[in-house]
PDB file of N, CA and C in Angstrom:
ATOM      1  N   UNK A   1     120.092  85.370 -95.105  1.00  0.00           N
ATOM      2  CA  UNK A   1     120.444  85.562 -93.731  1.00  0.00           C
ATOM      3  C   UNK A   1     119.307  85.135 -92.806  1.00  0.00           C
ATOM      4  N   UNK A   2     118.125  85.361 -93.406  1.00  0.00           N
ATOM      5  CA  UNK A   2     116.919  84.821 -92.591  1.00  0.00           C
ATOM      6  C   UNK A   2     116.582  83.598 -92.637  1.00  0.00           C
ATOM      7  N   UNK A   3     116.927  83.222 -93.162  1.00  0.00           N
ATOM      8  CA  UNK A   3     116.857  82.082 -93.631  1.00  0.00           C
ATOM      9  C   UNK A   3     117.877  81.101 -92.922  1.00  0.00           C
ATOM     10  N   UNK A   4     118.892  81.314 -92.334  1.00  0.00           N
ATOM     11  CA  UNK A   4     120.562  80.979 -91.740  1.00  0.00           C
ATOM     12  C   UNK A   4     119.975  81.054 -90.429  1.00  0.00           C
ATOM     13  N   UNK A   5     119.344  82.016 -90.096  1.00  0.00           N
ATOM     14  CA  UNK A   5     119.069  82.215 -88.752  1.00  0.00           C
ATOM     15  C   UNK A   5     117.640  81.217 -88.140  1.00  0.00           C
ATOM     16  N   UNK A   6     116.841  81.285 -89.289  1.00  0.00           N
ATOM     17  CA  UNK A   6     116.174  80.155 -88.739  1.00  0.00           C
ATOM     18  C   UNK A   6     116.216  78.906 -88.603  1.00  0.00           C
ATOM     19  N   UNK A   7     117.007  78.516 -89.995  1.00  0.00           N
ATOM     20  CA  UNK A   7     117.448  77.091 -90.133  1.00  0.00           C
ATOM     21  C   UNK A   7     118.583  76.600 -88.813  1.00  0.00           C
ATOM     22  N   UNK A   8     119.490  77.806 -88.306  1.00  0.00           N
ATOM     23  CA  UNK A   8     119.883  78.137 -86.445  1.00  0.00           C
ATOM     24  C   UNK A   8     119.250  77.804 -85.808  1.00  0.00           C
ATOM     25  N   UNK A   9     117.982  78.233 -85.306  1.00  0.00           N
ATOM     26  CA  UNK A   9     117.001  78.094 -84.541  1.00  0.00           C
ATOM     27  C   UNK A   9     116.226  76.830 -84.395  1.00  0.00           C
ATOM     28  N   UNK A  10     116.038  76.082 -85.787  1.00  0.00           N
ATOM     29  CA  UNK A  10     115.486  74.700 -85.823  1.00  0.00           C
ATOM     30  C   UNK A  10     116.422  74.034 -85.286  1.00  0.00           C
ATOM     31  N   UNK A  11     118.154  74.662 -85.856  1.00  0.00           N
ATOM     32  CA  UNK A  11     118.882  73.177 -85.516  1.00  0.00           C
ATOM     33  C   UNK A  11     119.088  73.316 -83.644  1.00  0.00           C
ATOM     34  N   UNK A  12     119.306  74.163 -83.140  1.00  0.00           N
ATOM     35  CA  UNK A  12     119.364  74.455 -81.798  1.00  0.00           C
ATOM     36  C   UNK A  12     117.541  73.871 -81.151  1.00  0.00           C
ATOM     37  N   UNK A  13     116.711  74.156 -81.546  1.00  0.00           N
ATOM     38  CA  UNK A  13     115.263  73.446 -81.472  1.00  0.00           C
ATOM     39  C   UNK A  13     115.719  72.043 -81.242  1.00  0.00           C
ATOM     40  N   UNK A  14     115.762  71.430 -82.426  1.00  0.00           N
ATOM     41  CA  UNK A  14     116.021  69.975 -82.390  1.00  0.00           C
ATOM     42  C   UNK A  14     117.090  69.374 -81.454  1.00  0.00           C
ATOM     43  N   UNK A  15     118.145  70.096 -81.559  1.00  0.00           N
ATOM     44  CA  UNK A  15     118.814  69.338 -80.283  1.00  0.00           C
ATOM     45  C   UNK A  15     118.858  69.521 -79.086  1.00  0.00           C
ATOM     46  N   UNK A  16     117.738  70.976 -78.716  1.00  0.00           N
ATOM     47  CA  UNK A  16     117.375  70.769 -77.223  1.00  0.00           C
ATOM     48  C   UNK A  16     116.550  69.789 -77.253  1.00  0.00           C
ATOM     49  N   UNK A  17     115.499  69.516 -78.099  1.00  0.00           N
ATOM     50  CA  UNK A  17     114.801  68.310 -78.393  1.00  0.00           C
ATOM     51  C   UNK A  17     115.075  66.843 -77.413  1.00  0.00           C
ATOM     52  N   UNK A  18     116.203  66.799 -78.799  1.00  0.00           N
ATOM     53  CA  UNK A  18     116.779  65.725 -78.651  1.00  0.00           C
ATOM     54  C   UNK A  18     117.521  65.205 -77.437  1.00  0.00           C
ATOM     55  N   UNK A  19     118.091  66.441 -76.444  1.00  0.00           N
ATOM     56  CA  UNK A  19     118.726  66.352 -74.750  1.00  0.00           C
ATOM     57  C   UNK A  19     117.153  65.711 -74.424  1.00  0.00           C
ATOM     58  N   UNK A  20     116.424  66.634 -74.579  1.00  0.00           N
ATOM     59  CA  UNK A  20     114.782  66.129 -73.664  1.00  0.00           C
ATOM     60  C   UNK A  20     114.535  65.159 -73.884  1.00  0.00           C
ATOM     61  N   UNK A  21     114.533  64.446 -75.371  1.00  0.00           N
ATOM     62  CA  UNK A  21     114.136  63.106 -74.935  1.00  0.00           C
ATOM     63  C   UNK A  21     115.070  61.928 -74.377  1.00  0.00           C
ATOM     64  N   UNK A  22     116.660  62.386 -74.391  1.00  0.00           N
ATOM     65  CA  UNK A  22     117.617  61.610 -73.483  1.00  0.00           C
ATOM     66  C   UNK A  22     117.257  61.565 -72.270  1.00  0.00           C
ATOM     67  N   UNK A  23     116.968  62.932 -71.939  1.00  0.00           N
ATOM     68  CA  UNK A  23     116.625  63.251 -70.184  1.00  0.00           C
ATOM     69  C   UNK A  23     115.295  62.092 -69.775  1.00  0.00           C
ATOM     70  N   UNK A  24     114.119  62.086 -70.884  1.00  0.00           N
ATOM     71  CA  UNK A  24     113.208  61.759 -70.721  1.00  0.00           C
ATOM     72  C   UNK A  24     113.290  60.078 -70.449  1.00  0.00           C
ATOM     73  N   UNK A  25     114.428  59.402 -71.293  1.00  0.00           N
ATOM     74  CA  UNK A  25     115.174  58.065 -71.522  1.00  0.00           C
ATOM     75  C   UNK A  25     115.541  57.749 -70.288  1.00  0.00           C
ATOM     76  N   UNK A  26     116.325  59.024 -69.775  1.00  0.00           N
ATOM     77  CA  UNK A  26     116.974  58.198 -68.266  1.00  0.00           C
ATOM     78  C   UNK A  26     116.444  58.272 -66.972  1.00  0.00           C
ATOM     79  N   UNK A  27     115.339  59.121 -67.475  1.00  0.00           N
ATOM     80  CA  UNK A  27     114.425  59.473 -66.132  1.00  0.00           C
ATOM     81  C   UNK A  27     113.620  57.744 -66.235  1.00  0.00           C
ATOM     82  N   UNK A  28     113.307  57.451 -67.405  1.00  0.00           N
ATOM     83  CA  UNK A  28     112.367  56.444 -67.435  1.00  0.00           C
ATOM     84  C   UNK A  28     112.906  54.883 -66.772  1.00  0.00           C
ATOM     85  N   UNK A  29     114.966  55.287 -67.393  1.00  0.00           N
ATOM     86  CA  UNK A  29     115.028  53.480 -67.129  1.00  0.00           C
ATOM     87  C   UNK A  29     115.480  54.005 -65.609  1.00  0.00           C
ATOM     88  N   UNK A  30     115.657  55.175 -65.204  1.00  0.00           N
ATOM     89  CA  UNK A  30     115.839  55.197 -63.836  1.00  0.00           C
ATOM     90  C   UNK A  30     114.636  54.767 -62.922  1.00  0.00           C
ATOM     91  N   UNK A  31     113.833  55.613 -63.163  1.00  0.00           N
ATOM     92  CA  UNK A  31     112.175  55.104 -62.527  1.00  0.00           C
ATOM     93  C   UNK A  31     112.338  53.130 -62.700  1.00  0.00           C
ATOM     94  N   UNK A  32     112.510  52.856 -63.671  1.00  0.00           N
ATOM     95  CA  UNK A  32     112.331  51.062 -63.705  1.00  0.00           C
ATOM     96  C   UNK A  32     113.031  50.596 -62.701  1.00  0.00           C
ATOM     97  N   UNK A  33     114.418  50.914 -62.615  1.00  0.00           N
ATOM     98  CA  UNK A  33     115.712  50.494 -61.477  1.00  0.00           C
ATOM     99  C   UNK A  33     115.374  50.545 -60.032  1.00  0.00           C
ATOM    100  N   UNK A  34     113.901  52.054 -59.869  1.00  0.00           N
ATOM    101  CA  UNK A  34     113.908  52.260 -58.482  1.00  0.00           C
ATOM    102  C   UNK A  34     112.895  51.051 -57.925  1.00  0.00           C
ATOM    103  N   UNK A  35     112.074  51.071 -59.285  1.00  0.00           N
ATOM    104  CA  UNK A  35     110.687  49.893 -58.871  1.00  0.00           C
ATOM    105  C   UNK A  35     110.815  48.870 -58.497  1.00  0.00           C
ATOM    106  N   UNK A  36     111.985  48.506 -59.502  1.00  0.00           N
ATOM    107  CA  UNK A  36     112.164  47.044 -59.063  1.00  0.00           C
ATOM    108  C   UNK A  36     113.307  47.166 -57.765  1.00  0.00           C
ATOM    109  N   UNK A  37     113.998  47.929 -57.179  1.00  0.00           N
ATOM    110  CA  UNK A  37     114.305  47.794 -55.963  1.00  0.00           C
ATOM    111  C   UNK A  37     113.359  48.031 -54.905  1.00  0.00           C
ATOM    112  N   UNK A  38     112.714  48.791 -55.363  1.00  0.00           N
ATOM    113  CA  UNK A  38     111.447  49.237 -54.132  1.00  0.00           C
ATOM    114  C   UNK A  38     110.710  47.783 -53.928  1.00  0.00           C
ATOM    115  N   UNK A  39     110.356  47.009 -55.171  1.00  0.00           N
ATOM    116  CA  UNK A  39     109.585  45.791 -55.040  1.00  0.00           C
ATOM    117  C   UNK A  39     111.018  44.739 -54.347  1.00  0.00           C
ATOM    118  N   UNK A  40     111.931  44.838 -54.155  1.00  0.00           N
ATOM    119  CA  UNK A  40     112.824  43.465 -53.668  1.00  0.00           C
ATOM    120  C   UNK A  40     112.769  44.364 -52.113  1.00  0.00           C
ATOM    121  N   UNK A  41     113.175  45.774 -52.203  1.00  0.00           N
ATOM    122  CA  UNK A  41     113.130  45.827 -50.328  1.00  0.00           C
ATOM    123  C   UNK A  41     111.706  45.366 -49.661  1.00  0.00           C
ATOM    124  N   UNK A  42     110.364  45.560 -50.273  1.00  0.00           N
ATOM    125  CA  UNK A  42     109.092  44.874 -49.577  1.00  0.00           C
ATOM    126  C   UNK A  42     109.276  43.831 -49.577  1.00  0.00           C
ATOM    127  N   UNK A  43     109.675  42.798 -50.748  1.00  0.00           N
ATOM    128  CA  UNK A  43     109.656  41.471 -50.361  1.00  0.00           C
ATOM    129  C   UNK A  43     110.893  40.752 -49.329  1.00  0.00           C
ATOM    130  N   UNK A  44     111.700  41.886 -49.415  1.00  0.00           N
ATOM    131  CA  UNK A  44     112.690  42.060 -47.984  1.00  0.00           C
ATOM    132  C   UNK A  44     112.110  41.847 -46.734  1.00  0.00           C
ATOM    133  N   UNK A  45     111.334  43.015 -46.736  1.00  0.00           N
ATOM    134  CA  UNK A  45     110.702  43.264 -45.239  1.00  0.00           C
ATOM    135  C   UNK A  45     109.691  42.794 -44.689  1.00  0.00           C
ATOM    136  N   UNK A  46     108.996  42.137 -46.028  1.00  0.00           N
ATOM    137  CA  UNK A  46     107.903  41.260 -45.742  1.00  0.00           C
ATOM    138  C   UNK A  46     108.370  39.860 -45.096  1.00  0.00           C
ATOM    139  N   UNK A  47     109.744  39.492 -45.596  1.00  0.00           N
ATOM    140  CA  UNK A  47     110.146  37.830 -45.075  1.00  0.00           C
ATOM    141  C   UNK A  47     110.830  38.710 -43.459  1.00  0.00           C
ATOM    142  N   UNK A  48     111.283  39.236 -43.542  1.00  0.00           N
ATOM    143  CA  UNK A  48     111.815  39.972 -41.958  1.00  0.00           C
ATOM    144  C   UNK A  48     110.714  40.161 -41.254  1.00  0.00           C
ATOM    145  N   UNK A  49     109.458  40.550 -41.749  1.00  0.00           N
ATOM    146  CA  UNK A  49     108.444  40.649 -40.798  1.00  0.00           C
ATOM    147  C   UNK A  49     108.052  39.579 -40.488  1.00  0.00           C
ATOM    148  N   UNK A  50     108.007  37.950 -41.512  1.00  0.00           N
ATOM    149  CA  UNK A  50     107.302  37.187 -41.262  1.00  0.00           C
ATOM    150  C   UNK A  50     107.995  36.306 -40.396  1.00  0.00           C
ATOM    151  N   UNK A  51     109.622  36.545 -40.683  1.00  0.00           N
ATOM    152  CA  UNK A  51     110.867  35.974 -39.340  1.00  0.00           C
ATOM    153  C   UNK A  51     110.316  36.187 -38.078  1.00  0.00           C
ATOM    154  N   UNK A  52     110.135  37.312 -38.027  1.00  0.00           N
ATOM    155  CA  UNK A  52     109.838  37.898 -36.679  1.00  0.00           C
ATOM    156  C   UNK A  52     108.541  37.679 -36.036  1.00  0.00           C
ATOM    157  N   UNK A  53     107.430  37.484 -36.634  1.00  0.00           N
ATOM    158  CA  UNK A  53     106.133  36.900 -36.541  1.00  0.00           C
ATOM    159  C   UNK A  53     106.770  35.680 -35.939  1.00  0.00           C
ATOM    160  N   UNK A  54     107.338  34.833 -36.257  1.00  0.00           N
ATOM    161  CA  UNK A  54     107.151  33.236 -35.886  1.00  0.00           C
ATOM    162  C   UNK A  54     108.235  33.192 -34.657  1.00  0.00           C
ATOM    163  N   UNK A  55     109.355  33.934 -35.048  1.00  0.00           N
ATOM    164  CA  UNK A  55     110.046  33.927 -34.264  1.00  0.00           C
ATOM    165  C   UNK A  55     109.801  34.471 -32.582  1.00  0.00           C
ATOM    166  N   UNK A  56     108.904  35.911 -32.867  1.00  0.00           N
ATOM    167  CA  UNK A  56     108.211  36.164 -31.300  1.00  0.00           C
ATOM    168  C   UNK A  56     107.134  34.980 -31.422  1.00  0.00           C
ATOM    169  N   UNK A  57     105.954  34.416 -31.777  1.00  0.00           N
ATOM    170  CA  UNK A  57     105.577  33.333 -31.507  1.00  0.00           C
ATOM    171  C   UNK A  57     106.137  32.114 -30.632  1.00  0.00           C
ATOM    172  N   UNK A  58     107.547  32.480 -31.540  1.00  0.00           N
ATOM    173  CA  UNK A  58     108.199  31.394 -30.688  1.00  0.00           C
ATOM    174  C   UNK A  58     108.570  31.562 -29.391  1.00  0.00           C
ATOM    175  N   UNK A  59     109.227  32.277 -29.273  1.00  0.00           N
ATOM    176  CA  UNK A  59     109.694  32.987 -28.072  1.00  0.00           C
ATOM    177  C   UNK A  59     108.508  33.283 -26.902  1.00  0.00           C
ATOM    178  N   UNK A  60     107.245  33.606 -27.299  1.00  0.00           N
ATOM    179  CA  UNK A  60     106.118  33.730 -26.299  1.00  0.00           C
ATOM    180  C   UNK A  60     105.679  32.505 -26.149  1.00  0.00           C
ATOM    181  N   UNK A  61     105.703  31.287 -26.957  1.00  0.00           N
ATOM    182  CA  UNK A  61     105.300  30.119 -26.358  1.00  0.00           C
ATOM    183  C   UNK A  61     106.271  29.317 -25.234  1.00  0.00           C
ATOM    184  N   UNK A  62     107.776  29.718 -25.882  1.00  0.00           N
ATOM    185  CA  UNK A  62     108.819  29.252 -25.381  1.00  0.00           C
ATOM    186  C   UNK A  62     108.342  29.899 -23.855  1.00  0.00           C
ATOM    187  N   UNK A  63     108.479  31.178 -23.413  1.00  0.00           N
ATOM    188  CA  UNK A  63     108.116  31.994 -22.122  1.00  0.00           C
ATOM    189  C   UNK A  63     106.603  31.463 -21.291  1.00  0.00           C
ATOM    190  N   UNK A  64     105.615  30.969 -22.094  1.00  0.00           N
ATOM    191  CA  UNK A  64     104.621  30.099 -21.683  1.00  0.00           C
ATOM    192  C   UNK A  64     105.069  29.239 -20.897  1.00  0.00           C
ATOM    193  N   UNK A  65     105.760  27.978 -21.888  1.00  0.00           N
ATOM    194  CA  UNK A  65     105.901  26.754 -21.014  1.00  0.00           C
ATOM    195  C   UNK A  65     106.844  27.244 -19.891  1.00  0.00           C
ATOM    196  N   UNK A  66     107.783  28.066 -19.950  1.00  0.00           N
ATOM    197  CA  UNK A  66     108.451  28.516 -18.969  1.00  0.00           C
ATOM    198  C   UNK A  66     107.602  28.432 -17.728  1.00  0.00           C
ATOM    199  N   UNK A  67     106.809  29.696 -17.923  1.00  0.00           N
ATOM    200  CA  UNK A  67     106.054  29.962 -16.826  1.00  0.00           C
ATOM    201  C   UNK A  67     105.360  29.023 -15.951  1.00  0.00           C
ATOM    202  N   UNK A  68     104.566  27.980 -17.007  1.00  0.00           N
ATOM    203  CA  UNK A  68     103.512  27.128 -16.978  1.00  0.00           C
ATOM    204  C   UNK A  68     105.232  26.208 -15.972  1.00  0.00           C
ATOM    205  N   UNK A  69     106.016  25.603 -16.552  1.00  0.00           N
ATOM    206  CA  UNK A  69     106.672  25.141 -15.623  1.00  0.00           C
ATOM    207  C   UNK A  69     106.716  25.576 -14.000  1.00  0.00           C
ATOM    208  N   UNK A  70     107.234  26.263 -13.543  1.00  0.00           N
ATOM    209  CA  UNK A  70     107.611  27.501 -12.343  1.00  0.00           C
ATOM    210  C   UNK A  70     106.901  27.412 -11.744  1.00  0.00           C
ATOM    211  N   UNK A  71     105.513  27.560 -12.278  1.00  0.00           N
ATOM    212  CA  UNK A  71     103.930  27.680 -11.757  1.00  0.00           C
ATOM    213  C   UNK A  71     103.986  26.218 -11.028  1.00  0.00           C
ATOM    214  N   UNK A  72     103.962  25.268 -11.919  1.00  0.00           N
ATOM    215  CA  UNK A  72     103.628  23.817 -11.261  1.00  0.00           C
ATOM    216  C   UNK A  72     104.877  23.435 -10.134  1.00  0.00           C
ATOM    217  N   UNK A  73     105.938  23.718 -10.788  1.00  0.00           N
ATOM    218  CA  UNK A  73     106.886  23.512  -9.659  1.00  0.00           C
ATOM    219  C   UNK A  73     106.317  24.672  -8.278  1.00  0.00           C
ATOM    220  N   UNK A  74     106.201  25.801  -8.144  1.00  0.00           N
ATOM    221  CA  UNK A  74     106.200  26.336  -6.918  1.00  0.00           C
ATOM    222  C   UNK A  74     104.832  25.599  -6.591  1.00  0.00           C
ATOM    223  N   UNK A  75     103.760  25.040  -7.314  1.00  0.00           N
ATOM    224  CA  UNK A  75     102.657  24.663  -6.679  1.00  0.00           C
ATOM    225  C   UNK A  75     102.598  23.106  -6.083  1.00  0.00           C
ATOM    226  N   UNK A  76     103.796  22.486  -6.807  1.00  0.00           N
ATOM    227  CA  UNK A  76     104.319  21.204  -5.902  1.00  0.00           C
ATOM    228  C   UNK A  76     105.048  21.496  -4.954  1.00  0.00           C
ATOM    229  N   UNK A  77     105.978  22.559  -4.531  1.00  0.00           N
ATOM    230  CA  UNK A  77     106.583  23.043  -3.759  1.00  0.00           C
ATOM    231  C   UNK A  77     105.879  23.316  -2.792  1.00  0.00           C
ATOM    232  N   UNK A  78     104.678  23.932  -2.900  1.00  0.00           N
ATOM    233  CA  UNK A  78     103.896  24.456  -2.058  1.00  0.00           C
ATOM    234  C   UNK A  78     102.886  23.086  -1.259  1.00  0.00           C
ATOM    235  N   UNK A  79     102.344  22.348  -1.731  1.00  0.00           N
ATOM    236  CA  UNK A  79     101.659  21.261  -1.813  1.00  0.00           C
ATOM    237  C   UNK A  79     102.272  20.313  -0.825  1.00  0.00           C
ATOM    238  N   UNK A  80     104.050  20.338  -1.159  1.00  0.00           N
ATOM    239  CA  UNK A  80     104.594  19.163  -0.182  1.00  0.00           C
ATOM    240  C   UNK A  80     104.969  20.003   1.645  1.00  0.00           C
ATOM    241  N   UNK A  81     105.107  21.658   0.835  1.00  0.00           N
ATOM    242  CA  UNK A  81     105.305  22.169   2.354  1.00  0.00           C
ATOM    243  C   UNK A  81     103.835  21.795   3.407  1.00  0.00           C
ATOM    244  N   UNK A  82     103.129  21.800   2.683  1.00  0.00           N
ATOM    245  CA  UNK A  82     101.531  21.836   3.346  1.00  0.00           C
ATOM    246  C   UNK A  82     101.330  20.467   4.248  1.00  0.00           C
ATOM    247  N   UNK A  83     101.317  19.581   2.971  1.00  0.00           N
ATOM    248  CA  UNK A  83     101.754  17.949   2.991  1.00  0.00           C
ATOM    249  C   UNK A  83     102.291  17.582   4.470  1.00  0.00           C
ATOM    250  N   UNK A  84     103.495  18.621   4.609  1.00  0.00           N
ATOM    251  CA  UNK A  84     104.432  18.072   5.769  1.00  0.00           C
ATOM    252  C   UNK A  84     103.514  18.549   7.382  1.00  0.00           C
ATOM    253  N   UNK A  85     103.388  20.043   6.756  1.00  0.00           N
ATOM    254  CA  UNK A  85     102.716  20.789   8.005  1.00  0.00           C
ATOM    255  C   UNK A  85     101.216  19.948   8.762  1.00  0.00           C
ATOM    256  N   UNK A  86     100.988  19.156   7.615  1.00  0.00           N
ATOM    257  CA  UNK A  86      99.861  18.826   8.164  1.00  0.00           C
ATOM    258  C   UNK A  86     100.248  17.363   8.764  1.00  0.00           C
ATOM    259  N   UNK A  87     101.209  16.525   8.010  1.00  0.00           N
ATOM    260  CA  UNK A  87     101.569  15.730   8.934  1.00  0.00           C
ATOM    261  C   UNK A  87     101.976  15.818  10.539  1.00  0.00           C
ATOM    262  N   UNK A  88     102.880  17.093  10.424  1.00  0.00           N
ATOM    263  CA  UNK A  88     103.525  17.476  11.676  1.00  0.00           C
ATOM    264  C   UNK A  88     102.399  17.711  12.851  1.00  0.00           C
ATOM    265  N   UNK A  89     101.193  18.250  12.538  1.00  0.00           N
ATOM    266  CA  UNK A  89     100.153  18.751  13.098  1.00  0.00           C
ATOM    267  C   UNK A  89      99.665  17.600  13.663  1.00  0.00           C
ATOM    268  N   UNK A  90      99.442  16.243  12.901  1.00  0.00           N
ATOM    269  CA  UNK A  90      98.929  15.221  12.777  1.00  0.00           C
ATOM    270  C   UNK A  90      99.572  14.156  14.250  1.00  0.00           C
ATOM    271  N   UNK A  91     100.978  14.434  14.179  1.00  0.00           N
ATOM    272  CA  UNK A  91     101.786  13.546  14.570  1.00  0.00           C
ATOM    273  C   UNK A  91     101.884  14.356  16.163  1.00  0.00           C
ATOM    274  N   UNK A  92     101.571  15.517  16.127  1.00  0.00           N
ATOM    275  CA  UNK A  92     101.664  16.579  17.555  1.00  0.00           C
ATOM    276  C   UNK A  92     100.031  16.219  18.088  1.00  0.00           C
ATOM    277  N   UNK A  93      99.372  16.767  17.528  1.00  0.00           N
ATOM    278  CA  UNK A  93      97.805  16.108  17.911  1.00  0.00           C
ATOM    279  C   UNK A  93      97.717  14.295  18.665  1.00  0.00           C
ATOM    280  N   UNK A  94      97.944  13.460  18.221  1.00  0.00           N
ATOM    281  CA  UNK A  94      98.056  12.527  18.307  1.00  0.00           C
ATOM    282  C   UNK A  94      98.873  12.228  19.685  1.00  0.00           C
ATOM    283  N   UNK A  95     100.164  12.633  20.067  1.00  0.00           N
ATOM    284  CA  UNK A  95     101.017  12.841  20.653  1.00  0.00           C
ATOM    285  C   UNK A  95     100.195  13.343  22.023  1.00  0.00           C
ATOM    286  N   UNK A  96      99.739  14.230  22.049  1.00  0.00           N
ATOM    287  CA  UNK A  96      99.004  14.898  22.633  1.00  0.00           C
ATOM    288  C   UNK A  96      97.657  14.138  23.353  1.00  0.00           C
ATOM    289  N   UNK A  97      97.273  13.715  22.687  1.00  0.00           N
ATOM    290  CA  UNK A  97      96.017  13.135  23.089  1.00  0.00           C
ATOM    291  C   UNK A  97      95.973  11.541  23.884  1.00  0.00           C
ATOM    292  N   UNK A  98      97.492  11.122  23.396  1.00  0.00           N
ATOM    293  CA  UNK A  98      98.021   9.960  23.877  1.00  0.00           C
ATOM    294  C   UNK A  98      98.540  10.260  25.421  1.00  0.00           C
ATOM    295  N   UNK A  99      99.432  12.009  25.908  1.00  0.00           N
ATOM    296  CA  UNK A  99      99.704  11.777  26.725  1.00  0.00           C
ATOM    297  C   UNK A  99      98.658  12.419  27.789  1.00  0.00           C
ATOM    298  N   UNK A 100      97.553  12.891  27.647  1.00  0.00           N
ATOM    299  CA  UNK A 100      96.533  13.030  28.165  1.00  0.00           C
ATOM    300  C   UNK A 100      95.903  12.608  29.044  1.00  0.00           C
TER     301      UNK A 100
END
């Protein structure tokens, strides 16, 4: 009987055992499954970051020449209003001094 009961005890031993090292099996190829997704979402987010790197690059150079345009146009804009004013000044002075 003591003997029944222990040879019980081993066999219940061994096949909690044996769950543990299943458990231990699927914990392991689970851990592999997460790694290698964890390693494809960085190399995910690394090309999304590097999109976005070039892409605001782009976009701030694009907004540059913008500017840099606008700039020169209001400063030719400005240049021909001057241009005129000073002709006008030119052509009144003159005018002036003629009917004198």
């Amino acid at each position: 009987m003591e003997q029944e009961a222990e040879s019980q005890r081993l066999r219940d031993e061994n096949a909690d055992l044996k769950k543990r090292i299943a458990d231990v099996a699927n914990v392991e190829s689970v851990k592999k499954k997460l790694e290698v997704k964890v390693e494809q979402l960085e190399r995910k987010v690394s090309s999304v970051q590097l999109v976005n790197y070039y892409h605001t690059d782009t976009t701030t150079t694009q907004m540059e020449t913008t500017i840099q345009e606008k700039v020169s146009q209001k400063a030719n804009e400005l240049t021909a209003t001057y241009d005129e004013k000073f002709r006008n000044y030119e052509d009144r002075s003159s005018r002036l001094c003629l009917c004198v």
